[in-house]
PDB file of N, CA and C in Angstrom:
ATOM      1  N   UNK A   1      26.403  -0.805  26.066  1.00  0.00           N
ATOM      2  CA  UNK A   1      25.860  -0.478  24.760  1.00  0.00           C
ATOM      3  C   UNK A   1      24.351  -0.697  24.727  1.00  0.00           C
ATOM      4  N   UNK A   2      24.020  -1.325  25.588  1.00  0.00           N
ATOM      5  CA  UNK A   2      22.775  -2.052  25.488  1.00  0.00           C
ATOM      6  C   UNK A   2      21.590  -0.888  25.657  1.00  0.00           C
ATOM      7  N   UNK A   3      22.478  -0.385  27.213  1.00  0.00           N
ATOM      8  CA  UNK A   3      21.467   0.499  28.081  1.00  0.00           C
ATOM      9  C   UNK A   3      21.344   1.864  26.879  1.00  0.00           C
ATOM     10  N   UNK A   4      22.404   2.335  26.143  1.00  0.00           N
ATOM     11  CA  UNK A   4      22.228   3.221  25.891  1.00  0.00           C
ATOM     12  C   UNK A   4      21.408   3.298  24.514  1.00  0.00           C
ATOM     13  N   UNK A   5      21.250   2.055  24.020  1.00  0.00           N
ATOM     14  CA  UNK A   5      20.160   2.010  23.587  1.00  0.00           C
ATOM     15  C   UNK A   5      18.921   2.175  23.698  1.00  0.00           C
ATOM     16  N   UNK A   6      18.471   1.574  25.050  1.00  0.00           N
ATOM     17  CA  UNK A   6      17.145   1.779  25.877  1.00  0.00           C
ATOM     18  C   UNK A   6      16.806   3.268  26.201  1.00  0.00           C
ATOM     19  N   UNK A   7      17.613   3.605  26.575  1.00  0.00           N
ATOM     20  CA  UNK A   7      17.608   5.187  26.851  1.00  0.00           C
ATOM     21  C   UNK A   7      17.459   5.943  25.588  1.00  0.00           C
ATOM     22  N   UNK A   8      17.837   5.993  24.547  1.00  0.00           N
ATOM     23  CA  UNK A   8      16.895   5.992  23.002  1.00  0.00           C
ATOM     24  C   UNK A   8      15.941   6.045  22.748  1.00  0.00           C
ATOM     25  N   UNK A   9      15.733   4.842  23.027  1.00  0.00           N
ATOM     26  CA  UNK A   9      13.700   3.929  22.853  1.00  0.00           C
ATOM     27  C   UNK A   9      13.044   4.664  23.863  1.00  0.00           C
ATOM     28  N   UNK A  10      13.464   5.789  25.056  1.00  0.00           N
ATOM     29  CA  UNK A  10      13.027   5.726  26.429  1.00  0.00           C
ATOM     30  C   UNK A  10      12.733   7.569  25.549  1.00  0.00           C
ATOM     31  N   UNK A  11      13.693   7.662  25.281  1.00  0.00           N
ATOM     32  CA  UNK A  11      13.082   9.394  24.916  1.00  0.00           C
ATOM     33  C   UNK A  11      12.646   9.337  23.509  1.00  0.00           C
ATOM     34  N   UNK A  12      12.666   8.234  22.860  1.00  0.00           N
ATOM     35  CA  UNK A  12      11.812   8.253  21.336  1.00  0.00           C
ATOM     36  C   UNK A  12      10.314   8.006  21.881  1.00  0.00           C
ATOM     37  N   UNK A  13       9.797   7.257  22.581  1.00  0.00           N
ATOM     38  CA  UNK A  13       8.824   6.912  23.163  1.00  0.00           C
ATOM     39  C   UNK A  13       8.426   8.783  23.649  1.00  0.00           C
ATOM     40  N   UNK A  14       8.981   9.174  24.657  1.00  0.00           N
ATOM     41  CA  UNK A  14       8.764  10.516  25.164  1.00  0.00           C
ATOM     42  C   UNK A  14       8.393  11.561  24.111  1.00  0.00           C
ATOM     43  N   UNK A  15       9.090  11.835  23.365  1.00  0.00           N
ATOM     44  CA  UNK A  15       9.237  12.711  22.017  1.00  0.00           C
ATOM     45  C   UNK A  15       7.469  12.327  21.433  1.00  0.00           C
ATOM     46  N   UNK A  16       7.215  10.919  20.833  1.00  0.00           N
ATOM     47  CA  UNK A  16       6.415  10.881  20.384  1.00  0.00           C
ATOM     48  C   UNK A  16       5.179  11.069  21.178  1.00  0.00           C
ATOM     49  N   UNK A  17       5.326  10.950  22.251  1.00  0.00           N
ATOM     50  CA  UNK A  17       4.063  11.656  23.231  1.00  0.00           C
ATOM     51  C   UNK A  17       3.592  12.785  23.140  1.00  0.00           C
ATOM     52  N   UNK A  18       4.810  13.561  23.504  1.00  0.00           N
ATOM     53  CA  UNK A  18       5.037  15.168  23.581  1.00  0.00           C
ATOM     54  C   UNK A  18       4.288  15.608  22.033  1.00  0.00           C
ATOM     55  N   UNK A  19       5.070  14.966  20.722  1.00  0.00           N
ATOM     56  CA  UNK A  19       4.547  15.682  19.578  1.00  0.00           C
ATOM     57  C   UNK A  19       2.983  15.101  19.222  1.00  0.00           C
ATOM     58  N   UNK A  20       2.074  14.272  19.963  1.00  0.00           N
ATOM     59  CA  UNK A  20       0.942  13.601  19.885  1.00  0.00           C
ATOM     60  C   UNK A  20       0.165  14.776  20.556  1.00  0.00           C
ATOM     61  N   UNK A  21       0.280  15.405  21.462  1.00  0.00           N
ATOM     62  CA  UNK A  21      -0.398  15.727  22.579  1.00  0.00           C
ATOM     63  C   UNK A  21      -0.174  17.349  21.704  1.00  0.00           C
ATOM     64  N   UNK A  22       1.070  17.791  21.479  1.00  0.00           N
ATOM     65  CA  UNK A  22       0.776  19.002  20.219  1.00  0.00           C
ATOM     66  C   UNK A  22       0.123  18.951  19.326  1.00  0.00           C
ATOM     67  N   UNK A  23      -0.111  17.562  18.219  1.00  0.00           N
ATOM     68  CA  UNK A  23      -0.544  18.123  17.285  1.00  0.00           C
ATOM     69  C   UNK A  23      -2.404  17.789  17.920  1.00  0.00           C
ATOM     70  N   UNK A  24      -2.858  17.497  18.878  1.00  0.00           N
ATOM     71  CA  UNK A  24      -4.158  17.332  19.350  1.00  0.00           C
ATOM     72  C   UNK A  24      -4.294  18.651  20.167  1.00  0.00           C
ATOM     73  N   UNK A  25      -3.684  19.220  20.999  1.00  0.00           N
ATOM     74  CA  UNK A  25      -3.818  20.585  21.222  1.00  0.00           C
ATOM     75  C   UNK A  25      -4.083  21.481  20.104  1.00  0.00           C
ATOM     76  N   UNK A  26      -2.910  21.781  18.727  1.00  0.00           N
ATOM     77  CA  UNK A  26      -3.146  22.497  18.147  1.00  0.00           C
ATOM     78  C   UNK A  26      -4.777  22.162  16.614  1.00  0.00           C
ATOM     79  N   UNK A  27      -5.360  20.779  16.795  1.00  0.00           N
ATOM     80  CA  UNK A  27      -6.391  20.687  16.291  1.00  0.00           C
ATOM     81  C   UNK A  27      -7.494  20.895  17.069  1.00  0.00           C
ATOM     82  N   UNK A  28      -7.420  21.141  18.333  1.00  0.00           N
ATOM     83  CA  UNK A  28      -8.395  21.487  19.164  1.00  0.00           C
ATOM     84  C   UNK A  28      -8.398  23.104  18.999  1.00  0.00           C
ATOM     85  N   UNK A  29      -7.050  23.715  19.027  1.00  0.00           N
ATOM     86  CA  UNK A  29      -7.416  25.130  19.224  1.00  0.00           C
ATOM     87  C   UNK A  29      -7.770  25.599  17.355  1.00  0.00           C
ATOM     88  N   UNK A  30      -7.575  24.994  16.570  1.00  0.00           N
ATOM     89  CA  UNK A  30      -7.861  24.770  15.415  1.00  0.00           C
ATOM     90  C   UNK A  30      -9.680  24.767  15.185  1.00  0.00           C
ATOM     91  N   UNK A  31     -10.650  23.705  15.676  1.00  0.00           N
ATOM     92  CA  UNK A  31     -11.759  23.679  15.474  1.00  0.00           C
ATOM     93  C   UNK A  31     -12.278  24.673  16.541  1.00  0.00           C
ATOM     94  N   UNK A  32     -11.914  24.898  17.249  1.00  0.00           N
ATOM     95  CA  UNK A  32     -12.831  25.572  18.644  1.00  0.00           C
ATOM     96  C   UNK A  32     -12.841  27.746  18.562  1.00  0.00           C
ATOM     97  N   UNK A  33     -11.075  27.879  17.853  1.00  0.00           N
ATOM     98  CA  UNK A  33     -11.209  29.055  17.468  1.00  0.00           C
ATOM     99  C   UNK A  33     -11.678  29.300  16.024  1.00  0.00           C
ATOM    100  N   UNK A  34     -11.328  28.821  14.990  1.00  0.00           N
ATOM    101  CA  UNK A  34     -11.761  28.618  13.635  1.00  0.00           C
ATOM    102  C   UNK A  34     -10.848  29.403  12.870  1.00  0.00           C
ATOM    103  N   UNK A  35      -9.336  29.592  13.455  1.00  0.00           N
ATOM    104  CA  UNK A  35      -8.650  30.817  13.053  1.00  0.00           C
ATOM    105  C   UNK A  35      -6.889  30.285  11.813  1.00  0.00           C
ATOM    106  N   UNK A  36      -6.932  30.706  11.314  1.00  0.00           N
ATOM    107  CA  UNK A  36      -6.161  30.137  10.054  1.00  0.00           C
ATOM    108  C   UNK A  36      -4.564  29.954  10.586  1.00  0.00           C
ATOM    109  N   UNK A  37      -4.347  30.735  11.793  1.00  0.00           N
ATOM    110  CA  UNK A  37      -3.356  30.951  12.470  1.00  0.00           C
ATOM    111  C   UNK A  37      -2.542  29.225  13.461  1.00  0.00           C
ATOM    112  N   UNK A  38      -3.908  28.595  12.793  1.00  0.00           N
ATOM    113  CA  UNK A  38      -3.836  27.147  13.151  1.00  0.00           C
ATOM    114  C   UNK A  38      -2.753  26.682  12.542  1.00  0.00           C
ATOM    115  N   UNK A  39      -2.656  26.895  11.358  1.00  0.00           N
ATOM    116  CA  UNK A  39      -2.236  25.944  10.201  1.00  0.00           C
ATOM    117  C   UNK A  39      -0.524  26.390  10.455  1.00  0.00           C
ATOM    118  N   UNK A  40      -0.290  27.706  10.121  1.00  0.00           N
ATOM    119  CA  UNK A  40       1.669  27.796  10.903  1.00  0.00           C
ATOM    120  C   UNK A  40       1.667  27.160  12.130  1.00  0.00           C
ATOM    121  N   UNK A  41       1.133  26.897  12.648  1.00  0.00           N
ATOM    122  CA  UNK A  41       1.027  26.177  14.181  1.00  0.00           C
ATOM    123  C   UNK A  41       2.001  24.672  13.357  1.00  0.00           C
ATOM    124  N   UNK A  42       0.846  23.887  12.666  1.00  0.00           N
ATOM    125  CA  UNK A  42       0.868  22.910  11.983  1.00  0.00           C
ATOM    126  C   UNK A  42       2.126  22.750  10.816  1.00  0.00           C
ATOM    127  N   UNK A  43       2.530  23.532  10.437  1.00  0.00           N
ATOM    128  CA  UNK A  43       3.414  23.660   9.307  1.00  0.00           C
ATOM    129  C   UNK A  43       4.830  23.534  10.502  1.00  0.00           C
ATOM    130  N   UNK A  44       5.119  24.095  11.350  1.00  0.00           N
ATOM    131  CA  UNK A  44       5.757  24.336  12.625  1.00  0.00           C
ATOM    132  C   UNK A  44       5.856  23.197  13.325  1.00  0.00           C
ATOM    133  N   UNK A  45       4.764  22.278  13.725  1.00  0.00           N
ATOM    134  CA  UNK A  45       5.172  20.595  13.696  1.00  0.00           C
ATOM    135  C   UNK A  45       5.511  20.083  13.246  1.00  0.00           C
ATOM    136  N   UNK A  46       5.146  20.146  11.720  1.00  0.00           N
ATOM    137  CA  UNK A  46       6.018  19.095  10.811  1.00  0.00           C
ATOM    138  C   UNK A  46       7.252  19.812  10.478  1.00  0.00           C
ATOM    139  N   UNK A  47       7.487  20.591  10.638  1.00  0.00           N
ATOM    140  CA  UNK A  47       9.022  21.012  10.344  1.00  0.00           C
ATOM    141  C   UNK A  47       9.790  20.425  11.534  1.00  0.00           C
ATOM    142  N   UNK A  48       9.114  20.519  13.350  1.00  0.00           N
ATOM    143  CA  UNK A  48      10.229  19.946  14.004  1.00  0.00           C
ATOM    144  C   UNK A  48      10.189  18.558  14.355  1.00  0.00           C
ATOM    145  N   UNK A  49       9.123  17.462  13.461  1.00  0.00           N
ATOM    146  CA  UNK A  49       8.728  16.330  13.558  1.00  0.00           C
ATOM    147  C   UNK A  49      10.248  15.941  12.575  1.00  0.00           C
ATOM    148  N   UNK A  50      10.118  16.664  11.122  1.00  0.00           N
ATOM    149  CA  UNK A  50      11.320  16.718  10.630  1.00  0.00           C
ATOM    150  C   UNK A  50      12.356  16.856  10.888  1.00  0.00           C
ATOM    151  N   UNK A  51      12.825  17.619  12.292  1.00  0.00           N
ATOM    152  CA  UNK A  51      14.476  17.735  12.162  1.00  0.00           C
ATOM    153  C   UNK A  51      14.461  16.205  13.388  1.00  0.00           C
ATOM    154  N   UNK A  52      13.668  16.440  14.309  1.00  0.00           N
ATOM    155  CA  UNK A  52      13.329  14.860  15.281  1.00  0.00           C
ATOM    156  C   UNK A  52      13.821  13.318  14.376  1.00  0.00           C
ATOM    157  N   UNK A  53      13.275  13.776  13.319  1.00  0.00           N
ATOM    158  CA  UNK A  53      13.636  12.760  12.070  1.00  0.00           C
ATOM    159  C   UNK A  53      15.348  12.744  11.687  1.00  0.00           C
ATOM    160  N   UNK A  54      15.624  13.586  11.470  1.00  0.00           N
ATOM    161  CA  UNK A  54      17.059  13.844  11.111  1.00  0.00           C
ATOM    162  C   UNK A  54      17.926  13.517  12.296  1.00  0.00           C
ATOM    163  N   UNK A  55      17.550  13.971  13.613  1.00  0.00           N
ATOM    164  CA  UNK A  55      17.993  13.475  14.545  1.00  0.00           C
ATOM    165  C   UNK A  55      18.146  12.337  15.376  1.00  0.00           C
ATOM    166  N   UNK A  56      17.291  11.650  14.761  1.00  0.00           N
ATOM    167  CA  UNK A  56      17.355  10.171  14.962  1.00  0.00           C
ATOM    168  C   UNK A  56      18.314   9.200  14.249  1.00  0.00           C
ATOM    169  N   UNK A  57      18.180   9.746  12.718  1.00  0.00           N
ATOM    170  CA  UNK A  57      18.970   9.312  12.272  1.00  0.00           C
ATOM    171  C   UNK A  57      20.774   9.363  12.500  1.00  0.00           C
ATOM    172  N   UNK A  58      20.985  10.661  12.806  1.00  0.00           N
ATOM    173  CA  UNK A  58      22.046  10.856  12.968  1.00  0.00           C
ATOM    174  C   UNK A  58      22.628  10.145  14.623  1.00  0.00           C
ATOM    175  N   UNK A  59      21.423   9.615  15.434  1.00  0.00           N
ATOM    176  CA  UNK A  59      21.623   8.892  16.770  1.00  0.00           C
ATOM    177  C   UNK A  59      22.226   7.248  16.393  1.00  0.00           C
ATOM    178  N   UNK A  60      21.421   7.006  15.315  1.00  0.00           N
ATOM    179  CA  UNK A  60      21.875   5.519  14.993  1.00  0.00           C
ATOM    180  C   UNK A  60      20.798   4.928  14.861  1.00  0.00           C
ATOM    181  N   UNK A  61      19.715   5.301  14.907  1.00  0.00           N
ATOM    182  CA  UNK A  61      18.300   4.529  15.259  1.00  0.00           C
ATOM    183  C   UNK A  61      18.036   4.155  13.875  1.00  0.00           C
ATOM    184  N   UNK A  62      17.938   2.579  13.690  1.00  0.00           N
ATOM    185  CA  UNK A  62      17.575   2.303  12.310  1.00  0.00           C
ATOM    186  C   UNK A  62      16.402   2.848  11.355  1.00  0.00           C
ATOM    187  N   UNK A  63      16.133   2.681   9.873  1.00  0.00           N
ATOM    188  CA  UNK A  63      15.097   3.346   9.580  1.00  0.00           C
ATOM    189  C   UNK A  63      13.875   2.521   9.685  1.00  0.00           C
ATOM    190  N   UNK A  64      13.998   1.228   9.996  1.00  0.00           N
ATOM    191  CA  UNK A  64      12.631   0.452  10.424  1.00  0.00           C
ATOM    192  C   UNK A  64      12.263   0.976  11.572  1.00  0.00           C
ATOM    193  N   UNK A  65      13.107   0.827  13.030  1.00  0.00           N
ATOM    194  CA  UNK A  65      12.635   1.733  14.054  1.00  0.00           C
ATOM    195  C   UNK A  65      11.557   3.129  13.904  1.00  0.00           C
ATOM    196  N   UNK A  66      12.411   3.908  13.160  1.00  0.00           N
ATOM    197  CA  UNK A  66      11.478   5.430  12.578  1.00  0.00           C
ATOM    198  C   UNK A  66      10.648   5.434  11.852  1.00  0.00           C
ATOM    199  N   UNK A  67      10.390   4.445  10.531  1.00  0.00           N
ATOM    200  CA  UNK A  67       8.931   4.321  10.001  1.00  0.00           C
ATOM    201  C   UNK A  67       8.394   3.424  11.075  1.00  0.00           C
ATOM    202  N   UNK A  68       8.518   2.942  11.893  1.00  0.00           N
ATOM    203  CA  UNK A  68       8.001   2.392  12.883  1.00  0.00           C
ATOM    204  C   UNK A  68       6.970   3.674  13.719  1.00  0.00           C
ATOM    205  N   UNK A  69       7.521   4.195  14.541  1.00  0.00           N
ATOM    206  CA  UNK A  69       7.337   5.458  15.372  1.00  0.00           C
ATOM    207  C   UNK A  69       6.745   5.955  14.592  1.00  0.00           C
ATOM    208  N   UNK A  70       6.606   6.754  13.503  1.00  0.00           N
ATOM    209  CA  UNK A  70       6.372   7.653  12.172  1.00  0.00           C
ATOM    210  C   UNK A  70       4.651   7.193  12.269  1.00  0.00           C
ATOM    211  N   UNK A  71       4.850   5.483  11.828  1.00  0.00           N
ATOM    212  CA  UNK A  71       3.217   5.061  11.884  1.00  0.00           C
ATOM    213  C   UNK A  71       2.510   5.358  13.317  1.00  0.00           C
ATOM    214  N   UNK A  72       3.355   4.926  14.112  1.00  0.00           N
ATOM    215  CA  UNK A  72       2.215   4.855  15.496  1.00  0.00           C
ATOM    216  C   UNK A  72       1.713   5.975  15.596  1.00  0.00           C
ATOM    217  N   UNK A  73       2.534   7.001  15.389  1.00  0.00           N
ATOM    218  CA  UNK A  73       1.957   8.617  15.568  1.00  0.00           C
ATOM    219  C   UNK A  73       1.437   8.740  14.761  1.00  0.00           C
ATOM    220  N   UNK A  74       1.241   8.420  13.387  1.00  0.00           N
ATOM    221  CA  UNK A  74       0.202   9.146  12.733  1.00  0.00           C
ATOM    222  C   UNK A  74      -1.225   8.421  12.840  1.00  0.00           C
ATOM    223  N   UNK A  75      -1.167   7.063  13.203  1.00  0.00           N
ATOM    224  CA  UNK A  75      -2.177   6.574  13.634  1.00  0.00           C
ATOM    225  C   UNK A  75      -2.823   6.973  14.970  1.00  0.00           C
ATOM    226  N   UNK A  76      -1.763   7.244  15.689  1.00  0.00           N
ATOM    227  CA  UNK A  76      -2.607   7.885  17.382  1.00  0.00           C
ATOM    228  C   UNK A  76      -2.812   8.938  17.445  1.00  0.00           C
ATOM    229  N   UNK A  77      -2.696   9.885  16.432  1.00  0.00           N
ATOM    230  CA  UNK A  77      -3.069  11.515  15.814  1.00  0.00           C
ATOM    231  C   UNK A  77      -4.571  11.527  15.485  1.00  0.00           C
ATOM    232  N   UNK A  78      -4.678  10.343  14.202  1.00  0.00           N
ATOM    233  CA  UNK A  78      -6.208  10.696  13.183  1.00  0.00           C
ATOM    234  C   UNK A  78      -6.672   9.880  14.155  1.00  0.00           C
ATOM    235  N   UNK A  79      -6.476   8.849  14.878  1.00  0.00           N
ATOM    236  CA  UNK A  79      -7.265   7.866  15.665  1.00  0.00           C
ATOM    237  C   UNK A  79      -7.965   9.183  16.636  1.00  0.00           C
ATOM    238  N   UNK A  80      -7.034   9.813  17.871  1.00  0.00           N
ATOM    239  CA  UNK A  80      -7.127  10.230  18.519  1.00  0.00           C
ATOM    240  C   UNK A  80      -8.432  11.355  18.173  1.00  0.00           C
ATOM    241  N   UNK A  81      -7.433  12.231  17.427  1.00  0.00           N
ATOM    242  CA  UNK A  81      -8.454  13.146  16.678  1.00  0.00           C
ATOM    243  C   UNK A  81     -10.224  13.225  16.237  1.00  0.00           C
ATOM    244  N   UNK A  82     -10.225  11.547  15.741  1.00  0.00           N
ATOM    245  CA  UNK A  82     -11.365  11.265  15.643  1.00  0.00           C
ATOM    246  C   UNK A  82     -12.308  11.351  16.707  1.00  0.00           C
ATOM    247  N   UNK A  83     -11.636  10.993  17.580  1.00  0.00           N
ATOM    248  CA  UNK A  83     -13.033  10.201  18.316  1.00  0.00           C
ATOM    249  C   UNK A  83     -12.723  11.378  19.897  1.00  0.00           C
ATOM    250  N   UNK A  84     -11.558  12.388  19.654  1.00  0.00           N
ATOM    251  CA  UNK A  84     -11.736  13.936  20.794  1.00  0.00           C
ATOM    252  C   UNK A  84     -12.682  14.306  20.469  1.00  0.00           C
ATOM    253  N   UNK A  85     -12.336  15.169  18.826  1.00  0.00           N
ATOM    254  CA  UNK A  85     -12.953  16.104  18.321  1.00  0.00           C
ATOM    255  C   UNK A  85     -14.184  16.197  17.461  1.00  0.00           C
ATOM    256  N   UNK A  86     -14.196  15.126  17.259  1.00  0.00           N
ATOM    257  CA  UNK A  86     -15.300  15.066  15.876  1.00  0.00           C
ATOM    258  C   UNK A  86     -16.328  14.179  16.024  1.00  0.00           C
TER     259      UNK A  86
END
């Protein structure tokens, strides 16, 4: 029971990489093209940041765990963001 917990934490960890490294790609191609075509890009993350959400839940992962995760990413987003792009 243990492990298959870890293995959880092991692709929640992954997931939140993966969707870090999108939403900094799509603010890069955002400032650099200047094209509005950005923003469904963006609307398109948070919709599958959302079902990621739903799917966690339905894994068992408590909801402290996920506002957990929830913060780090949005902090390693505007953090990140800041100091790539601007």
């Amino acid at each position: 029971m243990k492990y298959e917990k870890e293995v959880l934490y092991f692709y929640m960890i992954l997931v939140t990489i993966g969707t870090v490294l999108i939403a900094l790609t799509t603010l890069r191609y955002m400032s650099n093209v200047n094209d509005s075509s950005g923003y469904l890009i963006l609307f398109g993350l948070i919709f599958t940041i959302s079902y990621i959400n739903y799917l966690e839940k339905k894994a068992g992962i408590s909801k402290k765990v996920i506002w957990i995760r929830n913060s780090v990413y949005t902090v390693l987003v505007i953090s990140l963001t800041y100091f790539l792009y601007f």
